[in-house]
C-alpha atoms as a PDB file:
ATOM      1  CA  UNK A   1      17.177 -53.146 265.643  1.00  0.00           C
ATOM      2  CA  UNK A   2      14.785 -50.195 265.695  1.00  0.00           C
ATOM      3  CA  UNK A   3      13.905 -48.540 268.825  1.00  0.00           C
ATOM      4  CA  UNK A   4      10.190 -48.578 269.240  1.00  0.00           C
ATOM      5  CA  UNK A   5       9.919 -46.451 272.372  1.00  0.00           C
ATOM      6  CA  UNK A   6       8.643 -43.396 271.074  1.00  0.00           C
ATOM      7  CA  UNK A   7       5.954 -45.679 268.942  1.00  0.00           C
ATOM      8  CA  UNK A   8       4.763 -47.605 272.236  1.00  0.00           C
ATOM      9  CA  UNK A   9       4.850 -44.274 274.062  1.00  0.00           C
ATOM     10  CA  UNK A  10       2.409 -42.596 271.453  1.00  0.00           C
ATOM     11  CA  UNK A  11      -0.173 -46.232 271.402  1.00  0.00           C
ATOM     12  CA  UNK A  12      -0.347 -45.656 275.354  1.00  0.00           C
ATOM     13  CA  UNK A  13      -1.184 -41.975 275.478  1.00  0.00           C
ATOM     14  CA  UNK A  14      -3.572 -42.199 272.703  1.00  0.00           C
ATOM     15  CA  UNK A  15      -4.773 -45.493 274.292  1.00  0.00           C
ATOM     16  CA  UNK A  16      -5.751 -43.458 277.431  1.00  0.00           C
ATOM     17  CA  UNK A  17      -7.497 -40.594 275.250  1.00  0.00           C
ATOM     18  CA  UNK A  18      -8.811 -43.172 273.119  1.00  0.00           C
ATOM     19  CA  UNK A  19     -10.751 -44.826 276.067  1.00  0.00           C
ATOM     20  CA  UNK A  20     -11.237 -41.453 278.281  1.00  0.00           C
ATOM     21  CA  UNK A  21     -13.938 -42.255 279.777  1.00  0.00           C
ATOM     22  CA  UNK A  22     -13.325 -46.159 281.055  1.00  0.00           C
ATOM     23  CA  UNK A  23     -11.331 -47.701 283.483  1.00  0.00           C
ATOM     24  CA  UNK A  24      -7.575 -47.827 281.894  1.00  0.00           C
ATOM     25  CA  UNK A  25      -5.703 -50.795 283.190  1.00  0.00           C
ATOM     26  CA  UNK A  26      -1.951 -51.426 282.944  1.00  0.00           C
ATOM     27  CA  UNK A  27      -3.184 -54.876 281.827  1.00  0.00           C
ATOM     28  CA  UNK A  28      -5.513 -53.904 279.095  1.00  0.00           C
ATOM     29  CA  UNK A  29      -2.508 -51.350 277.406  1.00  0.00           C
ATOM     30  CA  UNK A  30      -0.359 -53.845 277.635  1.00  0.00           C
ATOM     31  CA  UNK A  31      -2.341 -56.062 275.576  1.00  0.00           C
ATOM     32  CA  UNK A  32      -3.254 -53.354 273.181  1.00  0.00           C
ATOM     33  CA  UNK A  33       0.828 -53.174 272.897  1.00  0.00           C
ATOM     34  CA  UNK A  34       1.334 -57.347 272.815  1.00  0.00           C
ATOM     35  CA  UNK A  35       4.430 -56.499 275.908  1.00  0.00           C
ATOM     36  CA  UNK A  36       3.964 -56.786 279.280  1.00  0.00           C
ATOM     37  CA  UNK A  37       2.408 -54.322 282.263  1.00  0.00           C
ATOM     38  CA  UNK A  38       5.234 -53.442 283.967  1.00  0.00           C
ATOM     39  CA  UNK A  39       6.805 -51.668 280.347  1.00  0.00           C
ATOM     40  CA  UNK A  40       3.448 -49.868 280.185  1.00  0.00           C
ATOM     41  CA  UNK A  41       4.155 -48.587 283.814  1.00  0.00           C
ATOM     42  CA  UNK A  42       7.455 -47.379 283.082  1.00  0.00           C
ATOM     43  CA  UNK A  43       6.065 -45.049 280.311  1.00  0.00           C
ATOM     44  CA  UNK A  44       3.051 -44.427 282.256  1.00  0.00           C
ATOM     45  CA  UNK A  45       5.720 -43.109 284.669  1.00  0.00           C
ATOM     46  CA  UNK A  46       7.934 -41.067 282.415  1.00  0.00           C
ATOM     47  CA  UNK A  47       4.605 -39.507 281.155  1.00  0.00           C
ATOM     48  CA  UNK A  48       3.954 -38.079 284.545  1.00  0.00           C
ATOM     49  CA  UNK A  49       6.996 -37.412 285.091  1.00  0.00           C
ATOM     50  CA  UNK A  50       6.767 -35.414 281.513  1.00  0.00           C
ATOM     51  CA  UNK A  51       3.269 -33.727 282.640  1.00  0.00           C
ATOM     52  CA  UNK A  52       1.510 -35.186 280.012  1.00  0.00           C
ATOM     53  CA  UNK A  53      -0.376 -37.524 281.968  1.00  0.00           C
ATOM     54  CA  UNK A  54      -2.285 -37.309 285.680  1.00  0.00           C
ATOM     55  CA  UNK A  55      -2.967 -40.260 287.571  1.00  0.00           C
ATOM     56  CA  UNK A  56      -6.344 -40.884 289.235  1.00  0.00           C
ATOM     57  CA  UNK A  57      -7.245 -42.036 292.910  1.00  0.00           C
ATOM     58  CA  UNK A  58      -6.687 -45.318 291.477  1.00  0.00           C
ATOM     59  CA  UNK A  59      -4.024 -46.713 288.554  1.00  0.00           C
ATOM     60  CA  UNK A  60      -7.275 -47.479 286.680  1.00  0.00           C
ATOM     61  CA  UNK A  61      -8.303 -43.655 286.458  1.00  0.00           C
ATOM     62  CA  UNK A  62      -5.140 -41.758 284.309  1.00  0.00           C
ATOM     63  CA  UNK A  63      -5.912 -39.375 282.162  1.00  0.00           C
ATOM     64  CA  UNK A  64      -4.471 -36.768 280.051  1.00  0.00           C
ATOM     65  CA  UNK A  65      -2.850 -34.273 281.658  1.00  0.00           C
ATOM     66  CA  UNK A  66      -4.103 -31.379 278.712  1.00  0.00           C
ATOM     67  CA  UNK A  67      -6.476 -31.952 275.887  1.00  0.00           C
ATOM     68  CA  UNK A  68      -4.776 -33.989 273.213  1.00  0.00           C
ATOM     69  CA  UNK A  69      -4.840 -31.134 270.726  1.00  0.00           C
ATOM     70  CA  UNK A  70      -2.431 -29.426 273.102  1.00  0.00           C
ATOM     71  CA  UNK A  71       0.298 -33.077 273.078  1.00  0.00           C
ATOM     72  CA  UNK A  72       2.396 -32.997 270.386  1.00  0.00           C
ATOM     73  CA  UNK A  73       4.714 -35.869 268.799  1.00  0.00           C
ATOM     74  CA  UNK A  74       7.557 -34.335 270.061  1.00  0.00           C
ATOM     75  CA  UNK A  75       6.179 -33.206 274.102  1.00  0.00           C
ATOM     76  CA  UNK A  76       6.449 -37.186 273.733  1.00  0.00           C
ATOM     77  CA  UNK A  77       8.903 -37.800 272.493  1.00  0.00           C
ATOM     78  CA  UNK A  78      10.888 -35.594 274.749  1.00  0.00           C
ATOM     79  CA  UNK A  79       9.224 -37.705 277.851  1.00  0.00           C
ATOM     80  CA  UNK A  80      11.453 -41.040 276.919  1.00  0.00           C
ATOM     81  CA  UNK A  81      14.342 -41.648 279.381  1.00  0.00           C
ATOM     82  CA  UNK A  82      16.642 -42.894 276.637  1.00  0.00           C
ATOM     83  CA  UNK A  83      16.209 -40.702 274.381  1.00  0.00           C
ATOM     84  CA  UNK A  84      19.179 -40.333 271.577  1.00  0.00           C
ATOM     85  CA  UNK A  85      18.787 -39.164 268.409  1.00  0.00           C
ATOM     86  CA  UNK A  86      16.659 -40.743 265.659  1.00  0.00           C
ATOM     87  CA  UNK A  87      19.795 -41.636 263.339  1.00  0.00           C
ATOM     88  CA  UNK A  88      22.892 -42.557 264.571  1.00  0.00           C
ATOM     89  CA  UNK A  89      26.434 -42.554 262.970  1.00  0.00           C
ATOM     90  CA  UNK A  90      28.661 -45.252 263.391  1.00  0.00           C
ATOM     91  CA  UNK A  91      31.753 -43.769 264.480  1.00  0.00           C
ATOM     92  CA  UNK A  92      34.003 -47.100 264.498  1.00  0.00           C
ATOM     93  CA  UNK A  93      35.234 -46.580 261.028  1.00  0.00           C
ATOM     94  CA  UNK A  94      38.810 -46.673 260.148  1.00  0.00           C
ATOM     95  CA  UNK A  95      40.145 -43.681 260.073  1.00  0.00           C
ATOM     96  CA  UNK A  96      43.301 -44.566 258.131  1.00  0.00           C
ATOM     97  CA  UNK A  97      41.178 -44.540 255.507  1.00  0.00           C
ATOM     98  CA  UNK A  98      39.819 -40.975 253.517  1.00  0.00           C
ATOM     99  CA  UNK A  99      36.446 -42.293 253.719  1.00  0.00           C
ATOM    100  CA  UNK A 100      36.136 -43.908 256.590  1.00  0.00           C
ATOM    101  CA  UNK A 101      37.860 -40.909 258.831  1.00  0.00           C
ATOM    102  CA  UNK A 102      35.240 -38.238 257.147  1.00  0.00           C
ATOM    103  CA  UNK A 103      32.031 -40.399 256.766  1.00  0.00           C
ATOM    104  CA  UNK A 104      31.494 -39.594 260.577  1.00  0.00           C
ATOM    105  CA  UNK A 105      32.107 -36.341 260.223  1.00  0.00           C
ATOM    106  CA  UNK A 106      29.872 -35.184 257.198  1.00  0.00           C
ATOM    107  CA  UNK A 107      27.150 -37.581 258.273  1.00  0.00           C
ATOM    108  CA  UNK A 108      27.241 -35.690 261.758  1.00  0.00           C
ATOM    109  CA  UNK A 109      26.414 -32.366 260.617  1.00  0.00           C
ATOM    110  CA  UNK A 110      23.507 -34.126 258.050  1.00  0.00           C
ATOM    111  CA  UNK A 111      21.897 -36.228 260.659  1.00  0.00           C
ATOM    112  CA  UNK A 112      21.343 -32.864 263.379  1.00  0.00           C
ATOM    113  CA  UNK A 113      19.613 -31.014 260.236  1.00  0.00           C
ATOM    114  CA  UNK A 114      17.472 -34.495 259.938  1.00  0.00           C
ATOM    115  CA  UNK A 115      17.024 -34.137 263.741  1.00  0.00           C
ATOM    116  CA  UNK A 116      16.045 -30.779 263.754  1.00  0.00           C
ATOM    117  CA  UNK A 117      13.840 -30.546 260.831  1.00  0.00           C
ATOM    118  CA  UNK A 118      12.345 -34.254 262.452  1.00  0.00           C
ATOM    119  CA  UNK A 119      11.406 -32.661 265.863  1.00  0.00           C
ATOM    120  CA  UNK A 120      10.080 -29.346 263.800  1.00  0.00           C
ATOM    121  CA  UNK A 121       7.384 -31.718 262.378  1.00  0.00           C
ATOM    122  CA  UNK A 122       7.105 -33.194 265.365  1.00  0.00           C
ATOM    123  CA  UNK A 123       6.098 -30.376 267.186  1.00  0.00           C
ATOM    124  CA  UNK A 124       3.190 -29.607 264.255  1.00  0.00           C
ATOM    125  CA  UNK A 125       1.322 -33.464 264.824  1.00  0.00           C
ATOM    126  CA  UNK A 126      -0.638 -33.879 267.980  1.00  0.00           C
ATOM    127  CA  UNK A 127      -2.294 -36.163 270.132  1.00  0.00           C
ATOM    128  CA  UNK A 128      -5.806 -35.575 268.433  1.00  0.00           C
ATOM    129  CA  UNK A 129      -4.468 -35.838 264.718  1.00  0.00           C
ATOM    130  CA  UNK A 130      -3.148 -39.861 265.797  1.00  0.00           C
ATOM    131  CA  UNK A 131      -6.761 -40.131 267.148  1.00  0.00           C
ATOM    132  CA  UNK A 132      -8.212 -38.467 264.171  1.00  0.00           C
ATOM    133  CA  UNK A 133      -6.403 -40.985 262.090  1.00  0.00           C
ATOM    134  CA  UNK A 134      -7.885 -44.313 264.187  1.00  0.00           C
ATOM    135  CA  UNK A 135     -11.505 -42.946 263.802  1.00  0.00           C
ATOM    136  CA  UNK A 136     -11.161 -42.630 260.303  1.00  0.00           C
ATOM    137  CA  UNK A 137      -9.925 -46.455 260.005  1.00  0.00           C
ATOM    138  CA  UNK A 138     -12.088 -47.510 262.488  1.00  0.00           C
ATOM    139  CA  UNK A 139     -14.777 -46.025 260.305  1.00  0.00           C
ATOM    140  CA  UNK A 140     -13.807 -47.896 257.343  1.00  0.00           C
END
């Protein structure tokens, strides 16, 4: 099953710079997200905790902790607490076997280039390219 925590993270800060200038509930994210209030808390959490968002006097007043030109994919995805790597390798091979006792290995070494070249392009989308991309639907 794919991990969608980095996805949901991304819909709630561009959520919050989408609608800068309203009263941001917990509520009205998690609607936006179809989950429930208390998920959007916990990665309104991690993204203080991350400095990429500030909290108001009141939960209904968050905001962006920088301008969303300055957030990039990977400042997120660095905020989320369970953060592994993107691909995994299943290591419960048999390793009686030639292929199944160097599958691990090989793959190992491929998947932290895919990592590392991942988080490069990562670091080159921001905040304000994601909401570049919903005005240009939203204009359609």
């Amino acid at each position: 099953m794919a991990n969608t925590q980095l996805s949901d993270t991304i819909h709630v800060l561009t959520y919050i710079a989408y609608f800068k200038d309203q009263k941001i509930t917990s509520q009205a994210m998690a609607s936006s997200l179809q989950t429930s209030p208390s998920l959007v808390r916990k990665i309104l959490a991690n993204l203080k905790r991350g400095g990429l968002v500030c909290p108001g006097q009141a939960t209904t007043h968050v905001s962006l902790a920088k301008p969303a030109v300055e957030i990039t994919m990977r400042d997120i995805y660095r905020t989320l607490p369970d953060r592994g790597p993107l691909l995994n390798v299943d290591t419960k091979t048999n390793e009686d076997c030639p292929v199944g006792a160097a599958v691990p290995v090989a793959l190992n070494r491929y998947y932290a280039e895919i990592q590392a070249a991942a988080e490069d392009r990562m670091a080159r989308i921001t905040l304000q390219d994601i909401l570049a991309d919903i005005a240009l639907q939203n204009d359609r």
